[in-house]
Protein backbone atom coordinates (compact mmCIF):
# COMPACT_ATOMS: atom_id res chain seq x y z
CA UNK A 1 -0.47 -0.63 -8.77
CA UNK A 2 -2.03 1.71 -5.92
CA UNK A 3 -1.37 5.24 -5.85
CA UNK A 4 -1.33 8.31 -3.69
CA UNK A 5 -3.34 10.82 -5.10
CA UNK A 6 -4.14 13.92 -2.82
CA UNK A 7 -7.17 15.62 -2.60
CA UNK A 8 -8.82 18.74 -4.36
CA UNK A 9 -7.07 21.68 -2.46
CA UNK A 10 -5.10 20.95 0.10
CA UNK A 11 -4.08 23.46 3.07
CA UNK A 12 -0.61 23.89 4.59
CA UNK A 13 -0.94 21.52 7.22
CA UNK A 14 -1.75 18.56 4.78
CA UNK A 15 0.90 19.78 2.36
CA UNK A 16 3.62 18.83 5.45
CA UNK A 17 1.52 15.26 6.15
CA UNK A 18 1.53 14.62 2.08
CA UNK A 19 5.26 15.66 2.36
CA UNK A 20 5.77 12.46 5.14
CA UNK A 21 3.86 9.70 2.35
CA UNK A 22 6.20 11.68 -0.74
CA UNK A 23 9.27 13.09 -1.36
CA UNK A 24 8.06 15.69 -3.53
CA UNK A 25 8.33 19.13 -3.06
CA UNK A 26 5.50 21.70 -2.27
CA UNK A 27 5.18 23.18 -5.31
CA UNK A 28 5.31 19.28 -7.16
CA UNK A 29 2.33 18.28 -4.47
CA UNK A 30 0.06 21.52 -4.91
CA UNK A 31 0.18 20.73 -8.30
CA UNK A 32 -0.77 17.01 -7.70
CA UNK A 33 -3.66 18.06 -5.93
CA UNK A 34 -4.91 20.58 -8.56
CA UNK A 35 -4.37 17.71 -11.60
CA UNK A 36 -5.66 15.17 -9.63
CA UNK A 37 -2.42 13.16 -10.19
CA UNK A 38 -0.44 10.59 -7.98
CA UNK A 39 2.41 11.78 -5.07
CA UNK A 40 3.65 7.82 -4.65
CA UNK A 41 2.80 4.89 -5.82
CA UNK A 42 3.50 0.89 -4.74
CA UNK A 43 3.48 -1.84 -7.26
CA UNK A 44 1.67 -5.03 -5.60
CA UNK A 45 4.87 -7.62 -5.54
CA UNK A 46 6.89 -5.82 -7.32
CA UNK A 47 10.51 -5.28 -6.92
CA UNK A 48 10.58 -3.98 -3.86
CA UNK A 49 7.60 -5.10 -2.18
CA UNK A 50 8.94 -6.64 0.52
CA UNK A 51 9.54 -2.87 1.95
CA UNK A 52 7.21 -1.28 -0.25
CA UNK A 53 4.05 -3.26 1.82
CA UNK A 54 5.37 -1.98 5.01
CA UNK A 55 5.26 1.82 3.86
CA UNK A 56 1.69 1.08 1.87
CA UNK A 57 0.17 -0.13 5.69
CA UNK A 58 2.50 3.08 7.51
CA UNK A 59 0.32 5.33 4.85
CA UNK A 60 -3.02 3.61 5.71
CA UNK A 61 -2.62 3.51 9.26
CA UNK A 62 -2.32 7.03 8.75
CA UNK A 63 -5.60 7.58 7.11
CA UNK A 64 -7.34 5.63 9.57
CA UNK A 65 -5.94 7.69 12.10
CA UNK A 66 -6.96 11.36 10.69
CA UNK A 67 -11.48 12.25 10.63
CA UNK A 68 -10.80 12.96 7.37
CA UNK A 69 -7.12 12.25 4.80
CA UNK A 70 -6.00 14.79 2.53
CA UNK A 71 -5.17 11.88 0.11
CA UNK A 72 -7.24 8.79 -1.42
CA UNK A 73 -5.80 5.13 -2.63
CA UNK A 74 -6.14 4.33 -6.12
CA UNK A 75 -6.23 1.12 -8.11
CA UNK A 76 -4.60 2.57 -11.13
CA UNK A 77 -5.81 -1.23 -13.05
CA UNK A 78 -8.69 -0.51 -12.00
CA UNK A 79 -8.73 3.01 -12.39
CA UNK A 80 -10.82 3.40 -9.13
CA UNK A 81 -10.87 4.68 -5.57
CA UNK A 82 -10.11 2.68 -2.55
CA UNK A 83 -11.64 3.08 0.40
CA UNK A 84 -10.08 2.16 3.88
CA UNK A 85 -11.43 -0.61 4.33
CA UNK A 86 -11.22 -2.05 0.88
CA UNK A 87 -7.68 -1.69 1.32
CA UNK A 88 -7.64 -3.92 4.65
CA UNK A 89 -9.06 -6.53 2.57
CA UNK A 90 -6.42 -6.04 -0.04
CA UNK A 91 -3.92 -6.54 2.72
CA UNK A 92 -5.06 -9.63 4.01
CA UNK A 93 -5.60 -10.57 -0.01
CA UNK A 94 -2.52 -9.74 -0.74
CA UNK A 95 -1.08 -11.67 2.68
CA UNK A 96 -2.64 -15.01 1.46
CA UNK A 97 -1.23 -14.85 -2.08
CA UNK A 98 1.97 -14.60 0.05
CA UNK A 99 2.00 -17.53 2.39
CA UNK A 100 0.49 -19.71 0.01
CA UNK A 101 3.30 -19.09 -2.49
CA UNK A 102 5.30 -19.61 0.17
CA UNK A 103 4.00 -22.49 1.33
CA UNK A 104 4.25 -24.10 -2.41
CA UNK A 105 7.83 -23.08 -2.41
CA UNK A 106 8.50 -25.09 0.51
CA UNK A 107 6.63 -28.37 -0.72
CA UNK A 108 8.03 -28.51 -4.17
CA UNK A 109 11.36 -28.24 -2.62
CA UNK A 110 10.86 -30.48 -0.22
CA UNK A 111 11.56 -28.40 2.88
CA UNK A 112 7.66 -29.93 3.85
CA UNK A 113 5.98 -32.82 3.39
CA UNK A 114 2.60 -31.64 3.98
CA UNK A 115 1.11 -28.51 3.93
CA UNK A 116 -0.07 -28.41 7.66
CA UNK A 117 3.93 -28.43 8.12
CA UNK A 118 4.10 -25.23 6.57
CA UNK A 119 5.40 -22.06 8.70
CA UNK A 120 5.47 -18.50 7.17
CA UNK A 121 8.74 -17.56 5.99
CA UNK A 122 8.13 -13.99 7.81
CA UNK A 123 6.85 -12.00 10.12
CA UNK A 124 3.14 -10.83 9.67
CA UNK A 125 2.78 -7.16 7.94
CA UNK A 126 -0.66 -7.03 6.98
């Protein structure tokens, strides 16, 4: 599972960007930032994953796009930090697991003959 955990202190203007990734309140997200606790989290193909991924890259394009986010990734298995571009690897980790699955799928039921006949299922996310 990744989280959302904000950072140590956060001012007013972050509280209304941390407000956009969670629909917590203010008072819920200051204290998320003083414990050091998680504001959202995704579970990896989960559920809902299929819209879940698509919010997970909206929250890292996000980070990339700030000098410096008033929130950090975490691999609660792993119970450690990811960095930005860890996570782009995850993406495109978590992309392959995908199309290969898919691609599976479609040979055992015998949609393809061969595996160079396979075509992704959907559109590209990561």
């Amino acid at each position: 599972m990744i989280e959302i955990i904000p950072k140590k202190e956060v001012v007013t203007s972050e509280i209304k960007l941390l407000r956009d990734i969670s629909c917590k309140s203010i008072s819920e997200l200051k204290e998320a930032s003083r414990s050091g606790s998680s504001i959202r989290s995704f579970d990896i193909f989960g559920e809902s994953w299929e819209d879940d991924r698509l919010e997970l890259v909206r929250v890292y394009k996000l980070a990339k796009s700030l000098n410096e986010a008033p929130f950090v990734f975490f691999d609660s298995e792993l119970s450690e930090e990811i960095s930005l571009d860890d996570m782009a690897g995850k993406f495109e980790f978590w992309r392959s697991i995908e199309l290969e699955t898919q691609k599976n799928s479609d040979l055992e039921n015998g949609y393809i003959s061969i595996p160079e006949e396979f075509e992704p299922h959907d559109d590209e996310w990561a």
